[in-house]
C-alpha atoms as a PDB file:
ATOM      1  CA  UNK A   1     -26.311   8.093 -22.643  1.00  0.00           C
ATOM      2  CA  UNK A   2     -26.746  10.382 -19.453  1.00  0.00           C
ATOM      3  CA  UNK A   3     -29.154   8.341 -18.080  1.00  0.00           C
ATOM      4  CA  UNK A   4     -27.307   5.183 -18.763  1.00  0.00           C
ATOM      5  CA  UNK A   5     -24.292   6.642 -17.112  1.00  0.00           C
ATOM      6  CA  UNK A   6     -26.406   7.939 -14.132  1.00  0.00           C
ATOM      7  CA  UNK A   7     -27.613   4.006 -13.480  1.00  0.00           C
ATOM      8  CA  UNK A   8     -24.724   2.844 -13.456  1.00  0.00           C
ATOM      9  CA  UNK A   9     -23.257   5.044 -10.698  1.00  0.00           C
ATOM     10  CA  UNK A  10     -26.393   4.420  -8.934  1.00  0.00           C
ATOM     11  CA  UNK A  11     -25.871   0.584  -9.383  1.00  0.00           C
ATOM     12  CA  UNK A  12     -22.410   1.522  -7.682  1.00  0.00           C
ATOM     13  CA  UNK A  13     -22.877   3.486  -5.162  1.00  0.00           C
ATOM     14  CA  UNK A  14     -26.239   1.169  -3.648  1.00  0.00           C
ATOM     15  CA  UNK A  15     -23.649  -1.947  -4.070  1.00  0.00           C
ATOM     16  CA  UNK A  16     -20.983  -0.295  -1.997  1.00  0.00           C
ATOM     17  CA  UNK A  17     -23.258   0.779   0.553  1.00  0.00           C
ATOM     18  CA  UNK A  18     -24.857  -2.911   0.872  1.00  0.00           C
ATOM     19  CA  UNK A  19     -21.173  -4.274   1.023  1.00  0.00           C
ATOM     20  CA  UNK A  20     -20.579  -1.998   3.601  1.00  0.00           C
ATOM     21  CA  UNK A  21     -23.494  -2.472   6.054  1.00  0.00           C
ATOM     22  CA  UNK A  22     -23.447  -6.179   5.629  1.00  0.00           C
ATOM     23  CA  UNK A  23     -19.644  -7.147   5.258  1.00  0.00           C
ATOM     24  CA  UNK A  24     -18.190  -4.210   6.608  1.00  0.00           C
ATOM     25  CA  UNK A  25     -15.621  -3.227   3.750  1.00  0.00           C
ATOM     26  CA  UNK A  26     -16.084   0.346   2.873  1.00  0.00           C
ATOM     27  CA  UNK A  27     -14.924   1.680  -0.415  1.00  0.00           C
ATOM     28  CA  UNK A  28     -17.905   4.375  -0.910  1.00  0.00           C
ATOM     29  CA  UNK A  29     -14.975   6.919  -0.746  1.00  0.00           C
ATOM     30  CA  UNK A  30     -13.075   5.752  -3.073  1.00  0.00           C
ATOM     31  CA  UNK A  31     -12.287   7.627  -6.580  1.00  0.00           C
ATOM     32  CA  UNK A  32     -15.768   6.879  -8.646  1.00  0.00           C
ATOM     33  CA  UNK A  33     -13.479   6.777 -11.837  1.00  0.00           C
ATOM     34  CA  UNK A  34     -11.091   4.056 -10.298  1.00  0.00           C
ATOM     35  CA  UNK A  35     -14.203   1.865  -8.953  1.00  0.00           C
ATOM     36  CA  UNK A  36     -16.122   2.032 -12.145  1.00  0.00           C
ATOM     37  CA  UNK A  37     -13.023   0.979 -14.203  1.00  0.00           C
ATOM     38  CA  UNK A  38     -12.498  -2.053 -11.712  1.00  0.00           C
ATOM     39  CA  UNK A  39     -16.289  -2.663 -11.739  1.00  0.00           C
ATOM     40  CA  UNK A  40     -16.585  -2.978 -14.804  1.00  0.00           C
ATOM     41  CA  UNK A  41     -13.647  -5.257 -15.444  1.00  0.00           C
ATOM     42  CA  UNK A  42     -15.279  -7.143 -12.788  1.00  0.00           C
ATOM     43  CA  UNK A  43     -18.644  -7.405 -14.700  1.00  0.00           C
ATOM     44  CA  UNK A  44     -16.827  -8.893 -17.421  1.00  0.00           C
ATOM     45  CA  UNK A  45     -15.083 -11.859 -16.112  1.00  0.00           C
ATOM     46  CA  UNK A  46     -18.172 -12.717 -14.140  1.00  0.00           C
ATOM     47  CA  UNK A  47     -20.102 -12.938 -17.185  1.00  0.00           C
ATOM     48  CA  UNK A  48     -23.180 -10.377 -16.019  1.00  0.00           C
ATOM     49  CA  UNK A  49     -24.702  -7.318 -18.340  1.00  0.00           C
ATOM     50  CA  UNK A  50     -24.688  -4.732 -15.741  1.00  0.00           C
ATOM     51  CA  UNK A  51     -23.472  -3.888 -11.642  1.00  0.00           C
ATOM     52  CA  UNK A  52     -27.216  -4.677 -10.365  1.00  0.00           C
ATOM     53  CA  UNK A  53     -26.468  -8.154 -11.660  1.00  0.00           C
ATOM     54  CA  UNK A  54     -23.034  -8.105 -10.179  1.00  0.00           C
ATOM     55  CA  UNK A  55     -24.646  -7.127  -6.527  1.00  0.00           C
ATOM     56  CA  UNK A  56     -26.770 -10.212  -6.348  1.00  0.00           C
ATOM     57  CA  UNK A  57     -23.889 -12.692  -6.805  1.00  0.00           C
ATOM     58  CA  UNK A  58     -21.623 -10.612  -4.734  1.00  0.00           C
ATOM     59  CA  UNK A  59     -24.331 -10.179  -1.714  1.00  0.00           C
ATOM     60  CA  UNK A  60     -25.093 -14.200  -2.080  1.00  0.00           C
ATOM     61  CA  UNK A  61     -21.627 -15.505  -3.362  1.00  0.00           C
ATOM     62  CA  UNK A  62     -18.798 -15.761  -0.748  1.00  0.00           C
ATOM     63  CA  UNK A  63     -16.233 -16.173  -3.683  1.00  0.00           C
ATOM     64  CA  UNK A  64     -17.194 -13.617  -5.645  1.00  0.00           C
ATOM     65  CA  UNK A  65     -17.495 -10.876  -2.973  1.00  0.00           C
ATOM     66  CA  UNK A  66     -13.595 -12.088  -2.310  1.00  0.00           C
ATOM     67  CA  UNK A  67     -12.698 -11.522  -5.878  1.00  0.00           C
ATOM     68  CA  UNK A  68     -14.304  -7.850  -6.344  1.00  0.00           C
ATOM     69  CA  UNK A  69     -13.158  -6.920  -2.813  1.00  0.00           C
ATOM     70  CA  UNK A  70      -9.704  -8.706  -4.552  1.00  0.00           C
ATOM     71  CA  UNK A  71     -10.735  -6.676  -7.562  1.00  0.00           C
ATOM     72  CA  UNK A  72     -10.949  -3.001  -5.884  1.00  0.00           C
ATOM     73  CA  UNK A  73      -7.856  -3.418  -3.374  1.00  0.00           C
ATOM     74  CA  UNK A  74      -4.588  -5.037  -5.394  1.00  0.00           C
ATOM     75  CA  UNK A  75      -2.160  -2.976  -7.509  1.00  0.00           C
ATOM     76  CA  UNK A  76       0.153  -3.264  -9.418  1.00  0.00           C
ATOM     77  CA  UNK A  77       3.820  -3.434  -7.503  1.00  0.00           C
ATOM     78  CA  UNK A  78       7.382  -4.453  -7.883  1.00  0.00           C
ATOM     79  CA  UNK A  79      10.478  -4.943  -5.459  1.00  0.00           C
ATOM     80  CA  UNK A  80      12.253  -1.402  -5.253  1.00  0.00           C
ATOM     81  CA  UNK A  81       9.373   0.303  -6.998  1.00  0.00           C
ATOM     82  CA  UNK A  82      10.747   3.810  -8.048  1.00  0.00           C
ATOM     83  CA  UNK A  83      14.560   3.030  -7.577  1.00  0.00           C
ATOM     84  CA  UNK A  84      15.607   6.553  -7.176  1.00  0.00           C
ATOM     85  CA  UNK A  85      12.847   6.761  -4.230  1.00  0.00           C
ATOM     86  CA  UNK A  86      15.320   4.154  -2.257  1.00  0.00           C
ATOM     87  CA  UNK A  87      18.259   6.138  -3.269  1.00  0.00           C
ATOM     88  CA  UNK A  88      16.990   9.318  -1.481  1.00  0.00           C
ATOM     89  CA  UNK A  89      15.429   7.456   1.592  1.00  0.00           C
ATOM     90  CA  UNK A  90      18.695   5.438   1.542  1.00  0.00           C
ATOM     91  CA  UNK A  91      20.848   8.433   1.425  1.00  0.00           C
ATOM     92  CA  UNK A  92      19.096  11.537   3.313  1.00  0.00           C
ATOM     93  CA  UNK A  93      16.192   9.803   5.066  1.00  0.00           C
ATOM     94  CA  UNK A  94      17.772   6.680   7.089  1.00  0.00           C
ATOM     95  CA  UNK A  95      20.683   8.993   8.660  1.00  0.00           C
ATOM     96  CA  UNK A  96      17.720  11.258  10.753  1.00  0.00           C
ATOM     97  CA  UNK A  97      16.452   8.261  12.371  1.00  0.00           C
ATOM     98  CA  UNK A  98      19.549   5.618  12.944  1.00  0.00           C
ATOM     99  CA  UNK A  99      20.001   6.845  16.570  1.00  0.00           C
ATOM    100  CA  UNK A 100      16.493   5.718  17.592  1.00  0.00           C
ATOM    101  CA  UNK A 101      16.603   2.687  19.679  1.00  0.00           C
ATOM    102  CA  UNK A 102      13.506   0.844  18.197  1.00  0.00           C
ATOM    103  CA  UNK A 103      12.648   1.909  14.611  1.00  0.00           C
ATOM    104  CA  UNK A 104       9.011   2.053  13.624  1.00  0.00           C
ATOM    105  CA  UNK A 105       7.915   2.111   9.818  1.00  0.00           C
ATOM    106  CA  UNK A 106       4.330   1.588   8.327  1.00  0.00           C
ATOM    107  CA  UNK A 107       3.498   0.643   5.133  1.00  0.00           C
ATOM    108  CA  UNK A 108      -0.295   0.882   4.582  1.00  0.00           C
ATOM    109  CA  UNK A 109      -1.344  -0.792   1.419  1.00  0.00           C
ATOM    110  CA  UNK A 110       1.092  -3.457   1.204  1.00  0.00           C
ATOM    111  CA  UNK A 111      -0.798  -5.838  -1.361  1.00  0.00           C
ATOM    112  CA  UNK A 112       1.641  -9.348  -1.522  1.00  0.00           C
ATOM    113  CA  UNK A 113       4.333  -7.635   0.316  1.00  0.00           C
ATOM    114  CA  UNK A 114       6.928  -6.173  -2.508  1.00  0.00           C
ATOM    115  CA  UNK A 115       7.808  -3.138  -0.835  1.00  0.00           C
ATOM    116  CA  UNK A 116       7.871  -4.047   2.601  1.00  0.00           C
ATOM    117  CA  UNK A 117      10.460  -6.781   1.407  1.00  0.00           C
ATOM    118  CA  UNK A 118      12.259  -4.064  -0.792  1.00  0.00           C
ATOM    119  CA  UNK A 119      12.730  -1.835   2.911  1.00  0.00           C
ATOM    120  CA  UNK A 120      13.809  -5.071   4.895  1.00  0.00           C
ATOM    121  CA  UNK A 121      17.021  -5.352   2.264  1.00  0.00           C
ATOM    122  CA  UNK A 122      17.537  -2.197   2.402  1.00  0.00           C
ATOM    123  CA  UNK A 123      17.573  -1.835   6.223  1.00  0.00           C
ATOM    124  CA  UNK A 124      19.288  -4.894   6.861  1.00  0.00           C
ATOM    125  CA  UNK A 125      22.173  -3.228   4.453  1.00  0.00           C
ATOM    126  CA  UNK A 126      22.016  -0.224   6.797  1.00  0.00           C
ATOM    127  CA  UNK A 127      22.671  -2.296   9.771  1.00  0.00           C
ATOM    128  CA  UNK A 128      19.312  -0.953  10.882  1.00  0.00           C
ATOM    129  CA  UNK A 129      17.050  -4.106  10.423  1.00  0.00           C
ATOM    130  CA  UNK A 130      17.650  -6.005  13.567  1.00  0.00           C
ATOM    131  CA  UNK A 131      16.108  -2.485  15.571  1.00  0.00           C
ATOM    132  CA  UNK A 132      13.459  -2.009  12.831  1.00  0.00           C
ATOM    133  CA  UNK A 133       9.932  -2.903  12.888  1.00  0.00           C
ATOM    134  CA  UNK A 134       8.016  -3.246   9.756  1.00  0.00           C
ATOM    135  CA  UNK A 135       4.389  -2.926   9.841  1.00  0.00           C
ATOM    136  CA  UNK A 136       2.582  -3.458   6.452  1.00  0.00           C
ATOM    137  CA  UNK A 137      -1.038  -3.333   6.385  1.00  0.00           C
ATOM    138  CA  UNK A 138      -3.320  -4.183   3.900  1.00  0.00           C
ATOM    139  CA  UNK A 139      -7.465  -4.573   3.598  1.00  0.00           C
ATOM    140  CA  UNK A 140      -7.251  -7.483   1.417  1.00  0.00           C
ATOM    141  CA  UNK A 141      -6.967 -11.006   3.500  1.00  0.00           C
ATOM    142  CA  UNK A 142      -5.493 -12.890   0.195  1.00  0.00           C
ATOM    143  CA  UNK A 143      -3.366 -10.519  -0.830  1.00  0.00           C
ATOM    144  CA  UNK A 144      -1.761 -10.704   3.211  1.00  0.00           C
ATOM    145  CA  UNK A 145      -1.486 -14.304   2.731  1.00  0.00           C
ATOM    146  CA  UNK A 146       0.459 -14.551   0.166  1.00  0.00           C
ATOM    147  CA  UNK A 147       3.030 -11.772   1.803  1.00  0.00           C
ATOM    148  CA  UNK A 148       3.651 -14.035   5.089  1.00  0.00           C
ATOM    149  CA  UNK A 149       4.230 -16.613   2.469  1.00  0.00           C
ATOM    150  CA  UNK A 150       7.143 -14.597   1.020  1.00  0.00           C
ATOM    151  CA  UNK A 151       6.964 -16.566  -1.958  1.00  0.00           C
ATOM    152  CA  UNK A 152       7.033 -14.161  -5.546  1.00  0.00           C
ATOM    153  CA  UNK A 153       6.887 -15.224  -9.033  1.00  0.00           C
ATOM    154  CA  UNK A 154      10.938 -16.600 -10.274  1.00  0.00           C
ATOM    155  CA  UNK A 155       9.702 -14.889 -13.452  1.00  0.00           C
ATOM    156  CA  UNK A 156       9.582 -11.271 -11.811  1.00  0.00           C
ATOM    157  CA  UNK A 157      12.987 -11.547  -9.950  1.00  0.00           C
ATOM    158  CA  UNK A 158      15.102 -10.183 -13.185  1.00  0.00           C
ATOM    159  CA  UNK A 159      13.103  -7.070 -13.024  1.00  0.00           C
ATOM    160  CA  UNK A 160      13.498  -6.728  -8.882  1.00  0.00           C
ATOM    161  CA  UNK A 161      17.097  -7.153  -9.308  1.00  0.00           C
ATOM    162  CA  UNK A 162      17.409  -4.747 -11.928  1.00  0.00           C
ATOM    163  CA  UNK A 163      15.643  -2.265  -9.407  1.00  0.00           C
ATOM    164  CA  UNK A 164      17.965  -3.395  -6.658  1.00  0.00           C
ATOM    165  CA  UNK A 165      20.489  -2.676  -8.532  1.00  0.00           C
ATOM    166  CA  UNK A 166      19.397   0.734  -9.720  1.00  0.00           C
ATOM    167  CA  UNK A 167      18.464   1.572  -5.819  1.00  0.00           C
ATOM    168  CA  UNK A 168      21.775   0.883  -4.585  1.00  0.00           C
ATOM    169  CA  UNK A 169      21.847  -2.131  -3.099  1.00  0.00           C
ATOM    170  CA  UNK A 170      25.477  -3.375  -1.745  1.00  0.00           C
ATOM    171  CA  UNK A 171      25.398  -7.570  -2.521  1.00  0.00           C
ATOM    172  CA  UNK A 172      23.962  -9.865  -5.077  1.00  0.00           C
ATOM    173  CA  UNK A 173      20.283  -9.600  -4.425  1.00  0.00           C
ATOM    174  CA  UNK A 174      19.995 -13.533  -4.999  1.00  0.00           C
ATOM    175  CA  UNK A 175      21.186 -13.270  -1.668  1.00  0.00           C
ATOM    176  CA  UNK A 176      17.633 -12.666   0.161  1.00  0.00           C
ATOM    177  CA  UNK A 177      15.798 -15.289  -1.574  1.00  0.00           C
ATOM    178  CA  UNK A 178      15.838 -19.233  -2.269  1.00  0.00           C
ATOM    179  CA  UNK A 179      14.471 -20.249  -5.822  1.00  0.00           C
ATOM    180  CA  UNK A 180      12.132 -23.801  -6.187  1.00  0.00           C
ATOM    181  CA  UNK A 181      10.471 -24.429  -9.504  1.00  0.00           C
ATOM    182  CA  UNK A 182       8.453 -20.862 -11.024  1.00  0.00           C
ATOM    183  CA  UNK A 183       8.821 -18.764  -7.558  1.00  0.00           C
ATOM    184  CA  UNK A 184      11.314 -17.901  -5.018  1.00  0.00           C
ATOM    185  CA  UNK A 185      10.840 -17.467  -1.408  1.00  0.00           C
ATOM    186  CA  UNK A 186      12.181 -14.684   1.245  1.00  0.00           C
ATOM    187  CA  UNK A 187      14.623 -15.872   3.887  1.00  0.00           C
ATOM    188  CA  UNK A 188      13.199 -16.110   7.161  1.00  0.00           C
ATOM    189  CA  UNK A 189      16.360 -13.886   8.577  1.00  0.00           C
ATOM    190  CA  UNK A 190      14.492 -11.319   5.771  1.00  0.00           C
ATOM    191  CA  UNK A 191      10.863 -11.896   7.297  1.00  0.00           C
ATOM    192  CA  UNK A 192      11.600 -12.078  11.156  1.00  0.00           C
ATOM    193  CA  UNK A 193      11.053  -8.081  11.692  1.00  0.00           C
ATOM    194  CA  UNK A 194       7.877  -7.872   9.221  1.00  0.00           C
ATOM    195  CA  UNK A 195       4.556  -7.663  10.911  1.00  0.00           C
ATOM    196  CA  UNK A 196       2.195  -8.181   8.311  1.00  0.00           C
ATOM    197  CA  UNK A 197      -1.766  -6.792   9.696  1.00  0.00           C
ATOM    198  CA  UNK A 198      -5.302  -6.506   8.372  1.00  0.00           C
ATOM    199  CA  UNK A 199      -6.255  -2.248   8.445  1.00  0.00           C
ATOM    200  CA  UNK A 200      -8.672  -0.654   6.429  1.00  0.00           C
ATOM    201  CA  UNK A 201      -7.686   2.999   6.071  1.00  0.00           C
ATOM    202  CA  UNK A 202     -11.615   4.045   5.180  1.00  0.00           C
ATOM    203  CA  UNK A 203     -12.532   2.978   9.332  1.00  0.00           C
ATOM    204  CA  UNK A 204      -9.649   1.561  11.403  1.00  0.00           C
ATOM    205  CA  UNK A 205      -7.506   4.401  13.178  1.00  0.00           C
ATOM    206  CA  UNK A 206      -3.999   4.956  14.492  1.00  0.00           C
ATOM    207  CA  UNK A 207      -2.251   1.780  16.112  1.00  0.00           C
ATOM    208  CA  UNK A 208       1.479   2.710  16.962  1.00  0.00           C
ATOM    209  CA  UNK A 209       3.590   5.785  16.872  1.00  0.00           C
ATOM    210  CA  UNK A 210       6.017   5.420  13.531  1.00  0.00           C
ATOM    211  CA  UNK A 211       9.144   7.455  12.428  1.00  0.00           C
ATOM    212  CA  UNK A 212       8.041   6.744   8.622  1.00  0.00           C
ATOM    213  CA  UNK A 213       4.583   6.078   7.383  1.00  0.00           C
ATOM    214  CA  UNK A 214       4.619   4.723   3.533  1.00  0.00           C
ATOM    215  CA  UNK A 215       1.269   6.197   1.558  1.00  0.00           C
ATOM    216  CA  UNK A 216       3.124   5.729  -1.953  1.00  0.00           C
ATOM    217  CA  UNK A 217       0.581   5.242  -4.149  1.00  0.00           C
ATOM    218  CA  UNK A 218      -2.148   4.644  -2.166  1.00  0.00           C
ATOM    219  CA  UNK A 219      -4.059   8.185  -2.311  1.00  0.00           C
ATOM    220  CA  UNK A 220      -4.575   7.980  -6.202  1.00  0.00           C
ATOM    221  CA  UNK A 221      -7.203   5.393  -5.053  1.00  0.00           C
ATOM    222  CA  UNK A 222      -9.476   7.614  -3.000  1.00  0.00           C
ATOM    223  CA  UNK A 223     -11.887  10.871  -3.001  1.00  0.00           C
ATOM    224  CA  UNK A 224     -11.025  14.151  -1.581  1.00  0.00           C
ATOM    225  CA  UNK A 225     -12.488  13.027   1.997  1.00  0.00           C
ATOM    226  CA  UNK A 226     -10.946   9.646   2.417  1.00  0.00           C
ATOM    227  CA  UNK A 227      -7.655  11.355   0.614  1.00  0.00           C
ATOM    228  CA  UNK A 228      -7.732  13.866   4.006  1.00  0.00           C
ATOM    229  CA  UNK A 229      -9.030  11.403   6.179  1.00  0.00           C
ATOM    230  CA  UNK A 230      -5.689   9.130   5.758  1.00  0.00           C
ATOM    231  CA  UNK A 231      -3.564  12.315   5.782  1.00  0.00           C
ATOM    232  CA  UNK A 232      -4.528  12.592   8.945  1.00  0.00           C
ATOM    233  CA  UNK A 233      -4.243   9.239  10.094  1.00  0.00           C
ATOM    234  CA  UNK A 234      -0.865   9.371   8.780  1.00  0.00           C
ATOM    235  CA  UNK A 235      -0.043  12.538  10.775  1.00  0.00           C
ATOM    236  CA  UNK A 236      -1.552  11.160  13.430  1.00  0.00           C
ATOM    237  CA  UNK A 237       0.646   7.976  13.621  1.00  0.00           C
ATOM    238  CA  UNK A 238       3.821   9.866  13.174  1.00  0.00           C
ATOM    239  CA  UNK A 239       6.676  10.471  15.755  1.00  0.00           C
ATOM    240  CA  UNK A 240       6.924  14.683  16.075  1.00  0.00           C
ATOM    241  CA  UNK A 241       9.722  14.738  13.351  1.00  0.00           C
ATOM    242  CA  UNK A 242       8.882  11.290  11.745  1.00  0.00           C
ATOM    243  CA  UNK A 243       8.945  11.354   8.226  1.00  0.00           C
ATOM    244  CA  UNK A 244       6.162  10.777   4.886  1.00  0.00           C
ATOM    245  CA  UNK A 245       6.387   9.974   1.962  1.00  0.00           C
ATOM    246  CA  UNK A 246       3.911  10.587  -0.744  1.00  0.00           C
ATOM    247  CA  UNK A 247       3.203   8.723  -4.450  1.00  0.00           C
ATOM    248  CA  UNK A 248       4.354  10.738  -7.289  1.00  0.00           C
ATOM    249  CA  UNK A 249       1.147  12.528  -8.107  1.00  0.00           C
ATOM    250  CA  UNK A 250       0.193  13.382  -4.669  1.00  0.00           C
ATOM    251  CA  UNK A 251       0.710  16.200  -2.545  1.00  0.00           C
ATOM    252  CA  UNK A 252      -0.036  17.825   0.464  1.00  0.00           C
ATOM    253  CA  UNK A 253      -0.866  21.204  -0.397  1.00  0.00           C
ATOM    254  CA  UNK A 254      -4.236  22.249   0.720  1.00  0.00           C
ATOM    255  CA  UNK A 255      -4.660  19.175   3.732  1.00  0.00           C
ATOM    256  CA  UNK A 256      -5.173  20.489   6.679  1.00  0.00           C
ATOM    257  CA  UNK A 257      -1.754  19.481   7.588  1.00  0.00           C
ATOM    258  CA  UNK A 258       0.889  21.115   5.428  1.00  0.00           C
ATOM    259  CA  UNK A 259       1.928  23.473   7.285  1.00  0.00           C
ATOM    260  CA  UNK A 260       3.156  21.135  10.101  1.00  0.00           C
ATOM    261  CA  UNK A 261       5.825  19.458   7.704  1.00  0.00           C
ATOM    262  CA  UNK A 262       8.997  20.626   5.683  1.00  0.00           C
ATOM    263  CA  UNK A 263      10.050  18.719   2.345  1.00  0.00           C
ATOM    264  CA  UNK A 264      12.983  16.912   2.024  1.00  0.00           C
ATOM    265  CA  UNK A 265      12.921  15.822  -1.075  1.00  0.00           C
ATOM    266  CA  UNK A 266      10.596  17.737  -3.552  1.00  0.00           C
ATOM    267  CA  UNK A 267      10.534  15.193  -6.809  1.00  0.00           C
ATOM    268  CA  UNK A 268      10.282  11.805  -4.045  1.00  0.00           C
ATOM    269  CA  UNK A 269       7.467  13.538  -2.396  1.00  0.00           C
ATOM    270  CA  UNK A 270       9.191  12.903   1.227  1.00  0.00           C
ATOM    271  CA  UNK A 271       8.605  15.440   3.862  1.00  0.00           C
ATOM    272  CA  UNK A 272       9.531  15.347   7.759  1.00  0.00           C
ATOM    273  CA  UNK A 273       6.866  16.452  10.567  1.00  0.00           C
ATOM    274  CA  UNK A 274       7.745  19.448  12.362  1.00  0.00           C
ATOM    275  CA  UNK A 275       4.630  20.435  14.737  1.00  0.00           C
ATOM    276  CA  UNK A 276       2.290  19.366  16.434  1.00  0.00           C
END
């Protein structure tokens, strides 16, 4: 069983590092337990025994190197994800940074665009959106597609306006969106301030200077070193008293940059840069 288990994290780690050198997509730092539970779900739909068989088709295939890189980058999301998360940045966050002329926010890990939707409303309710730049970022090319689409399942919108709802929004949330047969698309009035970009947080660095950066559930997916290399990135990228938010589970104790930033709001995981 060792041994077995010891192959197959071989298999892994010589497929990531040929994906890597060839294609350029780096996930070797990613959390082995998350990319052997993806792999693996992976093997299965392609129909192959074991990873060694999935590297061949993935080094040779176009289509299915798209679907594991599809495979090891989407999440699961929802429209105002974590309700009481827009309450707080709603209530305690948006009043530090209204009197900024332009408004800078970046939302790494994006997927189809959910959340970076969820902060347009909830900006544009502010009377903040028209200032406001969003920049949502993403390594996955499909999954960026279908955000500039703005099109979502009709089937997922009685969920999102139950979280809209729940968040505090101020109208009828059928107000942001046109419905057309099973899905429902953004208005462009909704979409004009969204910059939607191609960044892969293993290699790319710092592009702009933000006064929020977004990593909500996107360090769960990563080792200790890429989990401190996109701290930093994040610190990096932020205005001197910017703020960051965190996922649930994370945390900045021991990074090498805690001690630059106070929290805000302890259970939301928000915290405001302070230092250099």
């Amino acid at each position: 069983m060792r041994s077995a288990r010891l192959l197959e994290e071989v298999e892994i780690t010589l497929m990531l590092e040929g994906l890597y050198k060839l294609h350029g997509f780096d996930f070797r730092n990613y959390a082995y337990a998350y990319l052997r539970k993806r792999i693996r779900r992976l093997c299965q739909r392609e129909d192959v025994a074991t990873v060694s068989a999935l590297q061949d088709k993935v080094f040779h295939d176009f289509d299915c190197r798209s679907r594991l890189v599809e495979t090891l980058t989407i999440t699961s999301t929802s429209m105002f994800r974590d309700p009481a998360f827009f309450q707080v940045l709603r209530r305690d966050v948006l009043p530090i940074i209204q009197e900024d002329a332009l408004l800078r926010i970046w939302q790494p890990g994006c997927s189809t665009g959910q959340d970076a939707f969820s902060l347009a409303i909830m900006l544009d309710e502010e009377g903040l959106y028209d200032r406001c730049r969003i920049y949502a970022t993403d390594l996955n090319i499909s999954a960026l597609k279908r955000a500039r689409a703005g099109i979502l399942p009709l089937s997922a919108m009685k969920q999102y306006t139950e979280n809209y709802v729940q968040a505090g929004g101020k109208r009828a949330f059928s107000e942001y969106y046109t419905a057309n047969y099973d899905g429902v698309k953004f208005s462009p009035a909704l979409m004009k301030n969204i910059v939607f970009g191609h960044h892969n947080l293993a290699t790319d660095g710092f592009f702009n200077e933000f006064h929020i950066v977004l990593l909500r559930n996107v360090l769960v997916q990563f080792n200790a070193q890429l989990r401190e290399r996109v701290l930093h990135l994040a610190h990096e990228s932020l205005y001197h008293s910017g703020i960051l938010a965190l996922g649930k589970w994370d945390t900045l104790r021991a990074s090498g940059i805690e001690k630059c930033y106070k929290e805000l709001d302890e259970d939301q995981k928000l915290y405001r840069r302070y230092c250099a």
